[in-house]
C-alpha atoms as a PDB file:
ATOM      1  CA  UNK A   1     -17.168 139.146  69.369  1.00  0.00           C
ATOM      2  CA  UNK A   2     -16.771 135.546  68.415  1.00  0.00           C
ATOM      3  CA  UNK A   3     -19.298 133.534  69.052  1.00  0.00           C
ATOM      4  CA  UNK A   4     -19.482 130.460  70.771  1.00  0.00           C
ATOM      5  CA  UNK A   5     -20.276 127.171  68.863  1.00  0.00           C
ATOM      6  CA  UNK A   6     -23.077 125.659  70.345  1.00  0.00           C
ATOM      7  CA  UNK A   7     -23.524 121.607  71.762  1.00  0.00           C
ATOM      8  CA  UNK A   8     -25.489 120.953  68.769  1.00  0.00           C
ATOM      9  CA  UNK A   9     -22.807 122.522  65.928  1.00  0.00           C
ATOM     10  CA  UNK A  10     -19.707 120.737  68.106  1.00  0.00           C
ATOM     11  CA  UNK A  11     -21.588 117.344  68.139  1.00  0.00           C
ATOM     12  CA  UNK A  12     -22.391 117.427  64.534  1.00  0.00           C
ATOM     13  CA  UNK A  13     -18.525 118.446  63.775  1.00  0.00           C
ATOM     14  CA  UNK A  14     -17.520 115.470  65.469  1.00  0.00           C
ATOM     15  CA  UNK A  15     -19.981 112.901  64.073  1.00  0.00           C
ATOM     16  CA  UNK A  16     -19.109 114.439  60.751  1.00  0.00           C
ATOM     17  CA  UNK A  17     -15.199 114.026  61.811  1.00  0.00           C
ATOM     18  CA  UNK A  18     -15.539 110.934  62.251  1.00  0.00           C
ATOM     19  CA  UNK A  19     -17.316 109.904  59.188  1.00  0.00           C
ATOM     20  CA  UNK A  20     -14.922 112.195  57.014  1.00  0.00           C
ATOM     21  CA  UNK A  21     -11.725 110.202  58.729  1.00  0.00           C
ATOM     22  CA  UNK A  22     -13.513 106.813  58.188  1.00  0.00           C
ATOM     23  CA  UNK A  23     -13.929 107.449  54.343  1.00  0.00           C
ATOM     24  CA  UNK A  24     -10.569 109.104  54.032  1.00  0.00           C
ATOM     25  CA  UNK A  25      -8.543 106.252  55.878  1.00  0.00           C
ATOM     26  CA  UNK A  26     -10.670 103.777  53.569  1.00  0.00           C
ATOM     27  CA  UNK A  27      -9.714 105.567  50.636  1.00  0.00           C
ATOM     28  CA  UNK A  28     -13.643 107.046  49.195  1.00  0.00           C
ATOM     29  CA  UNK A  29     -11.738 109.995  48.771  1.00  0.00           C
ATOM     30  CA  UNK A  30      -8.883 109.681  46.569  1.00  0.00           C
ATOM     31  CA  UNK A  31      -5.503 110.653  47.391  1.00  0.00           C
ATOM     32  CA  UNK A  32      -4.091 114.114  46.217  1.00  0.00           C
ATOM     33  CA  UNK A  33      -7.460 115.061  45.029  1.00  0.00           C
ATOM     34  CA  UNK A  34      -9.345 118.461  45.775  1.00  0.00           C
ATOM     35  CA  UNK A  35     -11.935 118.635  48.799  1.00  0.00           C
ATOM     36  CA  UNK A  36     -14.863 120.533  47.098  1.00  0.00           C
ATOM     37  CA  UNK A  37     -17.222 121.983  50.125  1.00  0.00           C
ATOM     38  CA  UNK A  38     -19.826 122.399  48.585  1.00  0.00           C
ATOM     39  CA  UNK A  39     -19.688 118.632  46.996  1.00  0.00           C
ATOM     40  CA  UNK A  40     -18.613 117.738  50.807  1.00  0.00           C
ATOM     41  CA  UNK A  41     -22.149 119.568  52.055  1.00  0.00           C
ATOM     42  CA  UNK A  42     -24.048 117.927  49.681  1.00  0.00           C
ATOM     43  CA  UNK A  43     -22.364 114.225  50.255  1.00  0.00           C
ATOM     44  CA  UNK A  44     -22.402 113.989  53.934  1.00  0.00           C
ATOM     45  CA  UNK A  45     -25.781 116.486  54.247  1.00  0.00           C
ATOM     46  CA  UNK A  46     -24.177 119.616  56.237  1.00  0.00           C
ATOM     47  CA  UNK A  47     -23.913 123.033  56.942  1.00  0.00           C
ATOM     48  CA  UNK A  48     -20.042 124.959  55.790  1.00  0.00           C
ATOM     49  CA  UNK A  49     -19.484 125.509  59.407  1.00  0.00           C
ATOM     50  CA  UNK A  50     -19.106 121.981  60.521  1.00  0.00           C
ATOM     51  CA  UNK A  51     -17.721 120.682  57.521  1.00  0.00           C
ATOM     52  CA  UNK A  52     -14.690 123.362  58.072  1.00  0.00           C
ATOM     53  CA  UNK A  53     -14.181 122.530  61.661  1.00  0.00           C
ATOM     54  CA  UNK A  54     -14.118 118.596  60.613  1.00  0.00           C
ATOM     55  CA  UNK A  55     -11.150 119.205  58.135  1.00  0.00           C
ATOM     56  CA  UNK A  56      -9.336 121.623  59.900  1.00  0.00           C
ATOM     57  CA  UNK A  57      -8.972 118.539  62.594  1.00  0.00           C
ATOM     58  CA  UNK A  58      -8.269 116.447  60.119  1.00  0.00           C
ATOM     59  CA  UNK A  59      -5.606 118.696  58.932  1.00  0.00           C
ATOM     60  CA  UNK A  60      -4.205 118.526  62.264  1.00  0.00           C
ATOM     61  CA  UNK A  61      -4.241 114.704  62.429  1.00  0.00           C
ATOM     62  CA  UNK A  62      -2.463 114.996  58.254  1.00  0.00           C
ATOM     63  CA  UNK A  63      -5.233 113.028  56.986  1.00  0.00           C
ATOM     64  CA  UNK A  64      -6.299 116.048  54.855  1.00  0.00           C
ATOM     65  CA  UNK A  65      -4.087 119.548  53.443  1.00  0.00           C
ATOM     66  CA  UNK A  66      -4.865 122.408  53.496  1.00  0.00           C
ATOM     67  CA  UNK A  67      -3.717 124.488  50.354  1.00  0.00           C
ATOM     68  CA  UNK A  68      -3.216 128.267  49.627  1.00  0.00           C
ATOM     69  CA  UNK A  69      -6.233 129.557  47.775  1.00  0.00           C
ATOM     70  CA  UNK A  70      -7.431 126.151  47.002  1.00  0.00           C
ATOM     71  CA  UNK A  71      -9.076 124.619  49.774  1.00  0.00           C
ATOM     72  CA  UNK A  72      -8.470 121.332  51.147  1.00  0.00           C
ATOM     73  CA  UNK A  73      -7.147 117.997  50.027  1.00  0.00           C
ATOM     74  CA  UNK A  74      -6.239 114.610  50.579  1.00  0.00           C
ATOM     75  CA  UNK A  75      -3.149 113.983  50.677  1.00  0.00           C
ATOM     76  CA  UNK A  76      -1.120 112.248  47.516  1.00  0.00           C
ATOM     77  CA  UNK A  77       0.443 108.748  48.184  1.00  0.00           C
ATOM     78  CA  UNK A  78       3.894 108.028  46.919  1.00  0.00           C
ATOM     79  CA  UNK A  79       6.611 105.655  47.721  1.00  0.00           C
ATOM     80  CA  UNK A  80       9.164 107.925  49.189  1.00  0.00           C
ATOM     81  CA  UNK A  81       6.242 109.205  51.407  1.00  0.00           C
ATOM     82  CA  UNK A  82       5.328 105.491  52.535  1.00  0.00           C
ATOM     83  CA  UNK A  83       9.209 104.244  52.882  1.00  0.00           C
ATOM     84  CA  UNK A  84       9.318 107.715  55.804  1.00  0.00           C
ATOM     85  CA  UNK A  85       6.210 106.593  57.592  1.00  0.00           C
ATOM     86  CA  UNK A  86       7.699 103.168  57.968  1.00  0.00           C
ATOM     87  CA  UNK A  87      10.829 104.137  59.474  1.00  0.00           C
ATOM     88  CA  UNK A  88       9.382 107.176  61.585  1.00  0.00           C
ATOM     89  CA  UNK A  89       6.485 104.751  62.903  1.00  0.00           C
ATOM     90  CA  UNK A  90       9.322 101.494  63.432  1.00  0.00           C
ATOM     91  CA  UNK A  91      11.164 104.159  65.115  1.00  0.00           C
ATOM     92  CA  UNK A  92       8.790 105.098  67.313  1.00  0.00           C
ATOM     93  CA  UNK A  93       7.488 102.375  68.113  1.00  0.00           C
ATOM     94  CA  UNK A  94      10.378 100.402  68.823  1.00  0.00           C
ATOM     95  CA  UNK A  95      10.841 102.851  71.560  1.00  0.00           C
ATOM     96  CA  UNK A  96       7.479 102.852  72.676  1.00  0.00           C
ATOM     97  CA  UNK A  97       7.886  98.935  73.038  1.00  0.00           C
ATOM     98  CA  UNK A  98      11.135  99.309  74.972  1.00  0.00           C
ATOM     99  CA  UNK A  99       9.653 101.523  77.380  1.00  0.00           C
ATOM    100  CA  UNK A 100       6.375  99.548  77.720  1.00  0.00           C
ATOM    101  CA  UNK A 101       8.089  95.931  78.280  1.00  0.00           C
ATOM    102  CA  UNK A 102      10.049  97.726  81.225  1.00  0.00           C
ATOM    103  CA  UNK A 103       7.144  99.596  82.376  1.00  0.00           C
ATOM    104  CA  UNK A 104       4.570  96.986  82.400  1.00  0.00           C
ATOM    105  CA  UNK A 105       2.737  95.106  84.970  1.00  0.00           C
ATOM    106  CA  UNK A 106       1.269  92.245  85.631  1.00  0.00           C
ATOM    107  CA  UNK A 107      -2.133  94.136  84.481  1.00  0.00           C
ATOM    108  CA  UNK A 108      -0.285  95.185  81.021  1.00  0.00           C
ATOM    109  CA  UNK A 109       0.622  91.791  80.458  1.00  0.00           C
ATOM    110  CA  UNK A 110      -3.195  90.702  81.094  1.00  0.00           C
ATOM    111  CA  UNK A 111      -4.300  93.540  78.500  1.00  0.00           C
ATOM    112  CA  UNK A 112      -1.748  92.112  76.112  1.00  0.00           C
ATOM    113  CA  UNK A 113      -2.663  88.480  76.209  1.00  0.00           C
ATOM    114  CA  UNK A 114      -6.489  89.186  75.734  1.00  0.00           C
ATOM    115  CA  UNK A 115      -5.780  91.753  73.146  1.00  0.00           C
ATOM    116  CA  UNK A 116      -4.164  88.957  71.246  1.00  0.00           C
ATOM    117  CA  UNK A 117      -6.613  86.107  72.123  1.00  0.00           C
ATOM    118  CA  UNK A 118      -9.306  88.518  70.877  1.00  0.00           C
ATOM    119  CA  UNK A 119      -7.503  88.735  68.034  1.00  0.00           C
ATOM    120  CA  UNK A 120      -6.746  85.073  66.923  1.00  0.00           C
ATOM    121  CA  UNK A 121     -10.529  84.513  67.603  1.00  0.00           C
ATOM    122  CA  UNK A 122     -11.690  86.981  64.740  1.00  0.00           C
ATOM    123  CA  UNK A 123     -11.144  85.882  60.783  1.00  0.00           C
ATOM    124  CA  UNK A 124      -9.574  88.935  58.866  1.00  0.00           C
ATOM    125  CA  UNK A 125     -11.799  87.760  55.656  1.00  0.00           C
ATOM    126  CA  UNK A 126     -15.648  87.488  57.010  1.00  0.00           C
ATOM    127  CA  UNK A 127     -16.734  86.441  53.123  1.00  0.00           C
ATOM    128  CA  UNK A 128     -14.110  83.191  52.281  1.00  0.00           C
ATOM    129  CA  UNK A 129     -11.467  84.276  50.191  1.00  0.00           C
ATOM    130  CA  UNK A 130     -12.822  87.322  48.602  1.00  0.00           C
ATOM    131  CA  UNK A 131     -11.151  90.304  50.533  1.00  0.00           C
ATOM    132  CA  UNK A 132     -13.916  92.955  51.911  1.00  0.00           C
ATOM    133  CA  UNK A 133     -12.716  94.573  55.214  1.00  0.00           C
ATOM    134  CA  UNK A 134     -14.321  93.229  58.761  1.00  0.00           C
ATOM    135  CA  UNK A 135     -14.417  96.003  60.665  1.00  0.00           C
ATOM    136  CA  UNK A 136     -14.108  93.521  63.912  1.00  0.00           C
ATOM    137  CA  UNK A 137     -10.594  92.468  62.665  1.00  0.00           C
ATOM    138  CA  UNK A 138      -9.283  96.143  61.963  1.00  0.00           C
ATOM    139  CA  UNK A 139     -10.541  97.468  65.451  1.00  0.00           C
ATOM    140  CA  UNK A 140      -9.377  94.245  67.147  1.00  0.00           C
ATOM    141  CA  UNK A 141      -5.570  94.629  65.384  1.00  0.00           C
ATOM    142  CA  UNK A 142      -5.536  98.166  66.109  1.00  0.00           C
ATOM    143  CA  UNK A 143      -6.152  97.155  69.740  1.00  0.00           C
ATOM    144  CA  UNK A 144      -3.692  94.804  69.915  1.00  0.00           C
ATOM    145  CA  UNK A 145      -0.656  97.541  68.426  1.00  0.00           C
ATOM    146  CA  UNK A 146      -1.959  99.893  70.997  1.00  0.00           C
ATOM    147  CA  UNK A 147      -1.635  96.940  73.993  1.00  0.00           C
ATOM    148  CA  UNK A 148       1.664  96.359  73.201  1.00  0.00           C
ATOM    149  CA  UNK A 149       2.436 100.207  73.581  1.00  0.00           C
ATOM    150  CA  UNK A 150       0.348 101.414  76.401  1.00  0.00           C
ATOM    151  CA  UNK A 151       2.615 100.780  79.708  1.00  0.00           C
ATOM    152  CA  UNK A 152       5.159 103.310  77.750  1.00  0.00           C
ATOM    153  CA  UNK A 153       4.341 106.172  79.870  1.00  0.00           C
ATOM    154  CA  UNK A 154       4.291 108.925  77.518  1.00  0.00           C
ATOM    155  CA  UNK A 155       0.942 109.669  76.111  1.00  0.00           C
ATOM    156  CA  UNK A 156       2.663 112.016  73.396  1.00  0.00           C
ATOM    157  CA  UNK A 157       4.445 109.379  72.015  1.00  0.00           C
ATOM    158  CA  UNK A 158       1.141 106.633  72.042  1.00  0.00           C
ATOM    159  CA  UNK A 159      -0.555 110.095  70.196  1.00  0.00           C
ATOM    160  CA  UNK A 160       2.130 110.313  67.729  1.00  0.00           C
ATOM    161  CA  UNK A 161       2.028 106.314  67.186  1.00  0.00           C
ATOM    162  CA  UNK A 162      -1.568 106.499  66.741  1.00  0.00           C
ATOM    163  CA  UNK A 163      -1.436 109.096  64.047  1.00  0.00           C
ATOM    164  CA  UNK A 164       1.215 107.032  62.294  1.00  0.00           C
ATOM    165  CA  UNK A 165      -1.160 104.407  62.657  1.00  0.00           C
ATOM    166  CA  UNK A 166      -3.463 105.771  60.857  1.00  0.00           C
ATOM    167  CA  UNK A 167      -1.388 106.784  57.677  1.00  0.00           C
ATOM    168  CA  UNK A 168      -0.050 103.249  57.557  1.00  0.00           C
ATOM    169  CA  UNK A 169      -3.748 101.652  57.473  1.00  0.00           C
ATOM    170  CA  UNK A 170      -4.385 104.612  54.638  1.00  0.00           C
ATOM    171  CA  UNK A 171      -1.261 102.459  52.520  1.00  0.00           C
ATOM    172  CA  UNK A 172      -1.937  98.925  54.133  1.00  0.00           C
ATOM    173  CA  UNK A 173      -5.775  99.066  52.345  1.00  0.00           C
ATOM    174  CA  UNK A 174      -3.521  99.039  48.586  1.00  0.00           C
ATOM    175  CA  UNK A 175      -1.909  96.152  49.405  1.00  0.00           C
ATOM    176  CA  UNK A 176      -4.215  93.951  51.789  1.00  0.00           C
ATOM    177  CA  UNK A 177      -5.332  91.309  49.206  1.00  0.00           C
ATOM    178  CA  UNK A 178      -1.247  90.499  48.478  1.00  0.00           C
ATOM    179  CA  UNK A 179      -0.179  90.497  52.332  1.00  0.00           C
ATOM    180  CA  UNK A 180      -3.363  87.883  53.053  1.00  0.00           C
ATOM    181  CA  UNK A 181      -2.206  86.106  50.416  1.00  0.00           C
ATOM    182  CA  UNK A 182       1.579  85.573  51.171  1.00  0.00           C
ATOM    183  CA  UNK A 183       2.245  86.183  54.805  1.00  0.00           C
ATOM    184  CA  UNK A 184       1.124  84.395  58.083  1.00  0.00           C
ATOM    185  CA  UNK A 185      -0.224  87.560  59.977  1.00  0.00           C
ATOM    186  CA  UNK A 186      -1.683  85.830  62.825  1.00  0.00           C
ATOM    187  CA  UNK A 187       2.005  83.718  63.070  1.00  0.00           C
ATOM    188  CA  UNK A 188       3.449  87.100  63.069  1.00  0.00           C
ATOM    189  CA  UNK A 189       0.846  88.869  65.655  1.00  0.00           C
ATOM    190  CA  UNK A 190       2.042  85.984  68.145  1.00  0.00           C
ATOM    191  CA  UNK A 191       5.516  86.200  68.023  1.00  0.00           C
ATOM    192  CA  UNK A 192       5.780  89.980  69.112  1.00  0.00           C
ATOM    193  CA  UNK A 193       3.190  89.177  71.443  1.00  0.00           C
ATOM    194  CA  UNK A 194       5.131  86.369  72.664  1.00  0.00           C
ATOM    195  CA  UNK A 195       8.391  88.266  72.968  1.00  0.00           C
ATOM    196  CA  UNK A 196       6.976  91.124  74.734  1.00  0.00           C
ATOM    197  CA  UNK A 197       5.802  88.904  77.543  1.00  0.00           C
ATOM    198  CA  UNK A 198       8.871  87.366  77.799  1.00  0.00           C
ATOM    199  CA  UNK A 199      10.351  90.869  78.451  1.00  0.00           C
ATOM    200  CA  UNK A 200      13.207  90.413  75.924  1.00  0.00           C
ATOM    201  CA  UNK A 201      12.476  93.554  74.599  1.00  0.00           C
ATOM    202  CA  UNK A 202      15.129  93.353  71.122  1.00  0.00           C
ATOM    203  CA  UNK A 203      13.060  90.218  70.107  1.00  0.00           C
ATOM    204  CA  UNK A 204      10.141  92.334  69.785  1.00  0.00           C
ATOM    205  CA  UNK A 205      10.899  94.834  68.525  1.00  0.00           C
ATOM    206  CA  UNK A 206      12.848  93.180  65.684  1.00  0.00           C
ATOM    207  CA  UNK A 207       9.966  91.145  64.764  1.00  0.00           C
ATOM    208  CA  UNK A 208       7.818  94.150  65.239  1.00  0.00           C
ATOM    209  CA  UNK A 209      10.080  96.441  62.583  1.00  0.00           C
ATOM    210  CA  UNK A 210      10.124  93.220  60.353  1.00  0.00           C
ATOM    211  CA  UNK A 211       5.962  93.267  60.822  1.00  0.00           C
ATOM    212  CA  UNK A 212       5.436  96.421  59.089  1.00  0.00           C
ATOM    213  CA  UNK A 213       8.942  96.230  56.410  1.00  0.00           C
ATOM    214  CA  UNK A 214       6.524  93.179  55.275  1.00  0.00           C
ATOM    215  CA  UNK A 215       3.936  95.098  54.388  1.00  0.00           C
ATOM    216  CA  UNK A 216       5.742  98.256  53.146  1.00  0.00           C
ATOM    217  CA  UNK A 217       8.033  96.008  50.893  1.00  0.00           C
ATOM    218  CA  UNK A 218       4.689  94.748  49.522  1.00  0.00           C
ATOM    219  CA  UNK A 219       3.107  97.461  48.356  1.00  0.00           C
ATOM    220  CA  UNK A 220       6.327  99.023  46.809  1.00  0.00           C
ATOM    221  CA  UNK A 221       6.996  96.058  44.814  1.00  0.00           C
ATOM    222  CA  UNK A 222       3.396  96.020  43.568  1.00  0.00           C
ATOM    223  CA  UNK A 223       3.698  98.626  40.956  1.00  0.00           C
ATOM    224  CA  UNK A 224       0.444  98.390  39.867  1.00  0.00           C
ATOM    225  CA  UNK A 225      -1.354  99.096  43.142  1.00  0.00           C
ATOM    226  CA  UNK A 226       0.235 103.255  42.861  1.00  0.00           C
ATOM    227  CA  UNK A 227      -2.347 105.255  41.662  1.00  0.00           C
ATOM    228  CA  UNK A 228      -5.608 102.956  42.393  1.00  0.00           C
ATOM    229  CA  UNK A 229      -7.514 103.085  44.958  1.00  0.00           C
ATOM    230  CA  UNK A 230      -8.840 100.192  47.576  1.00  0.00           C
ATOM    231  CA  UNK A 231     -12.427 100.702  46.423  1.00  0.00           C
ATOM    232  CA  UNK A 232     -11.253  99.636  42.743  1.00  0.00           C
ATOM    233  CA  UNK A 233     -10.163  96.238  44.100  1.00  0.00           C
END
C-alpha cells in the first residue's frame, strides 16, 4: 500500500515549489538545460521525495519537462515558441476581457481602478536607471492583468491565462532593459485600463494585443538577447 505523504513532506513540497518556480520564471536555471536531482537536493537542501513532487507540478504548470530516461528540464526558449505564446495568450485574453467588461460590476470596476492606481504609485526600477527587478512592481502588474480578467466567469480560462502568464514573464525578463527603455508602459497600462471602464470592449482589447506584440516584437528583433540569460544582464 501507498503511503500517505505526511503535513510535513506536502508543506516542504510546496515551499520548495515555490522557490523552484521563482528561480525558473527568473531564469537561475537556464533554459533547455538538464535538472540534475541530486545537484537540485544539494542547492535548495532537500530530500528526492519533495524535490520530485515539486517538478512534477511544475511539469504540469510547463515550467519544467519531463524527458524519457533523462530526467527533467527546463524548457528551451526559441522564437517560434515565443511568437505561439503571444497569440495563444492575446487570444485568450482578448476573450477573457470581452467576457469580463460585460460581466463586471460596479465592484470589478473598483478592483480595476485600484489595481491600476497601485500600480502607477510603484517605480518599475527601485535603483535609478540600472534595471534590477522590484518585486513590488512585478506582483503589482501581475495584479493588475488579472483585474482586468477576473469578472470573466470562467475560472479555467483565468487558470489557463495565468499559466500563459507565467511563460510570457519567463521571455519578458530577456528583453526588460529594451522595453523600459523605448516604450511608455505606464501610458500603456492606462489606456486598457481606461477602455475597459468605459465598457468599449474592442478598444481594449486592441490596445491590450498591441501591449504584449510590443514586447514580443522586442525581444525577436534583439538577436542578441537568444541564448543569454536575464542573470547575465
Amino acid at each position: 500500500m501507498a503511503s500517505t505523504p505526511t503535513v510535513g513532506s506536502t508543506t516542504r513540497a510546496s515551499t520548495l515549489y515555490e522557490h523552484l518556480r521563482r528561480d525558473l520564471l527568473a531564469g537561475q536555471h537556464a533554459p533547455g538545460g538538464r535538472l540534475r536531482l541530486e545537484t537540485l537536493m544539494q542547492q535548495y537542501g532537500v530530500g528526492q521525495t519533495p524535490l520530485r513532487e515539486a517538478l512534477n507540478r511544475l511539469v504540469a504548470d510547463g515550467l519544467v519537462e519531463r524527458r524519457e530516461q533523462r530526467g527533467f528540464a527546463v524548457p528551451p526558449i526559441s522564437p517560434d515558441d515565443l511568437r505561439e505564446i503571444t497569440d495563444t495568450r492575446c487570444w485568450l485574453e482578448s476573450l477573457a476581457l470581452r467576457q469580463s467588461i460585460e460581466r463586471g460590476d460596479a465592484a470589478w470596476e473598483d478592483t480595476l481602478v485600484l489595481a491600476a492606481h497601485r500600480l502607477a504609485g510603484e517605480a518599475r526600477l527601485p535603483e535609478g536607471d540600472t534595471y534590477a527587478e522590484n518585486p513590488v512592481w512585478e506582483s503589482r502588474h501581475r495584479q493588475l492583468h488579472h483585474a482586468l480578467l477576473a469578472a470573466c466567469g470562467s475560472r479555467w480560462l483565468l487558470r489557463f491565462c495565468e499559466q500563459l502568464a507565467d511563460q510570457w514573464y519567463r521571455y519578458r525578463q530577456l528583453v526588460v532593459v529594451r522595453s523600459l527603455r523605448e516604450r511608455d508602459v505606464p501610458a500603456e497600462h492606462q489606456a486598457i485600463v481606461s477602455a475597459a471602464l468605459a465598457r468599449d470592449a474592442e478598444q481594449a482589447c486592441h490596445l491590450l494585443t498591441e501591449h504584449y506584440r510590443a514586447t514580443a516584437a522586442l525581444l525577436l528583433d534583439d538577436v542578441t538577447s537568444w541564448g543569454q540569460t536575464p542573470g547575465a544582464r
